[in-house]
Protein backbone atom coordinates (compact mmCIF):
# COMPACT_ATOMS: atom_id res chain seq x y z
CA UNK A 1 153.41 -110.68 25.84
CA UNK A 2 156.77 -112.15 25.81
CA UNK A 3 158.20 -115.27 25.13
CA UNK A 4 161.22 -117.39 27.23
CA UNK A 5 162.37 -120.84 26.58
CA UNK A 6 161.62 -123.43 29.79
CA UNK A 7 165.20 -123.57 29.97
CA UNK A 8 165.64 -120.00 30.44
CA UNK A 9 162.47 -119.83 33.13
CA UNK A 10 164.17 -122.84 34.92
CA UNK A 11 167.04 -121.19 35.24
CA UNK A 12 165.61 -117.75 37.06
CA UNK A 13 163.97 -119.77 38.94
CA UNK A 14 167.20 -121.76 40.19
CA UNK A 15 168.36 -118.43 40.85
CA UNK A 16 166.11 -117.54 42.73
CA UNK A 17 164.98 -120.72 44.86
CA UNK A 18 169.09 -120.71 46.07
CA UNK A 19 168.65 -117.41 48.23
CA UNK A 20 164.20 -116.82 48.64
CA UNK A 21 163.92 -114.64 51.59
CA UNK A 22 165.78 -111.93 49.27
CA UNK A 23 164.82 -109.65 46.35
CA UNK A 24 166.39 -110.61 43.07
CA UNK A 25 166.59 -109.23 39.84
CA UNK A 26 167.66 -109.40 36.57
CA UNK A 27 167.78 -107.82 32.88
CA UNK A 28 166.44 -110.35 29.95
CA UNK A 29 167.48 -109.36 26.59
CA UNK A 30 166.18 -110.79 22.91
CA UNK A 31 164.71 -109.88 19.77
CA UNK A 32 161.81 -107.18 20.04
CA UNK A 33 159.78 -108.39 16.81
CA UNK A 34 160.08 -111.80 17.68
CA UNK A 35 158.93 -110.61 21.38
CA UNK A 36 161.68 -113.46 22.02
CA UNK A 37 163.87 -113.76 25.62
CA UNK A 38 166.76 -115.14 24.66
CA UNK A 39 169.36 -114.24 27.04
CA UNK A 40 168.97 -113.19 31.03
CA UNK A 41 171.75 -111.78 33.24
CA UNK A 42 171.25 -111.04 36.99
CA UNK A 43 171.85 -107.93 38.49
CA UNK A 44 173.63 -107.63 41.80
CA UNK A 45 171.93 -105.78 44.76
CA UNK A 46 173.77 -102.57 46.16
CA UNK A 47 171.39 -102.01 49.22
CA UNK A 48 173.06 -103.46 52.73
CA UNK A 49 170.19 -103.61 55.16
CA UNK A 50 166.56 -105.11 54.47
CA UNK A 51 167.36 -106.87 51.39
CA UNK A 52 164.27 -108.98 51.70
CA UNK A 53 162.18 -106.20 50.60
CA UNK A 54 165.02 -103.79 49.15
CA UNK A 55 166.33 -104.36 45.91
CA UNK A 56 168.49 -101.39 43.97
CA UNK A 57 170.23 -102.98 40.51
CA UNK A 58 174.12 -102.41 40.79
CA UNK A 59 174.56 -99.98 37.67
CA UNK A 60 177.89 -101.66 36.96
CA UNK A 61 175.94 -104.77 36.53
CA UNK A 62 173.06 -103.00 34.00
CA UNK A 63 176.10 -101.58 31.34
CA UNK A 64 177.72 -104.73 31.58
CA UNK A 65 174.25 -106.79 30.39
CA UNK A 66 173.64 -103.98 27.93
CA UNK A 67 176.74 -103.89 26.57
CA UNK A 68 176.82 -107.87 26.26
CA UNK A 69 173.46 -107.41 24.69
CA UNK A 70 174.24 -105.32 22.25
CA UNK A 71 177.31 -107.06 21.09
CA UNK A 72 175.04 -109.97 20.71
CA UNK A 73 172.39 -107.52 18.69
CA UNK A 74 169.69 -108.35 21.00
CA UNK A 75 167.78 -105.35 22.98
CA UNK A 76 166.55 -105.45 26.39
């Protein structure tokens, strides 16, 4: 099992609540002996039709939130 603050839960669900009838997603990185989320990132959508039940993570998007969470030592 994992753990994420409220604050971090609160905000996914923010993020999510803004736009419901579409698929979201997201990469959460943190420390894996802790089992700790500490960071999230979202990950852009590259499908164009049915995005309500379609949902392919921009790559771009992934490297970026790996990179940034590796810089920041965390793993996701």
């Amino acid at each position: 099992m994992i753990k994420i603050s409220e604050e971090l839960w609160n905000r996914i669900v923010a993020y999510v609540e803004e736009d419901y009838k579409y698929e979201h997603c997201g990469i959460m990185g943190g420390d894996p002996k802790t089992r700790e989320v500490t960071e999230v990132t979202y990950a852009g959508n590259v499908v164009t039709e049915n995005k309500e039940r379609r949902y392919v993570m921009n790559p771009v998007d992934i490297i970026h939130a790996e990179k940034k969470f590796a810089a920041q030592g965390l793993e996701n």
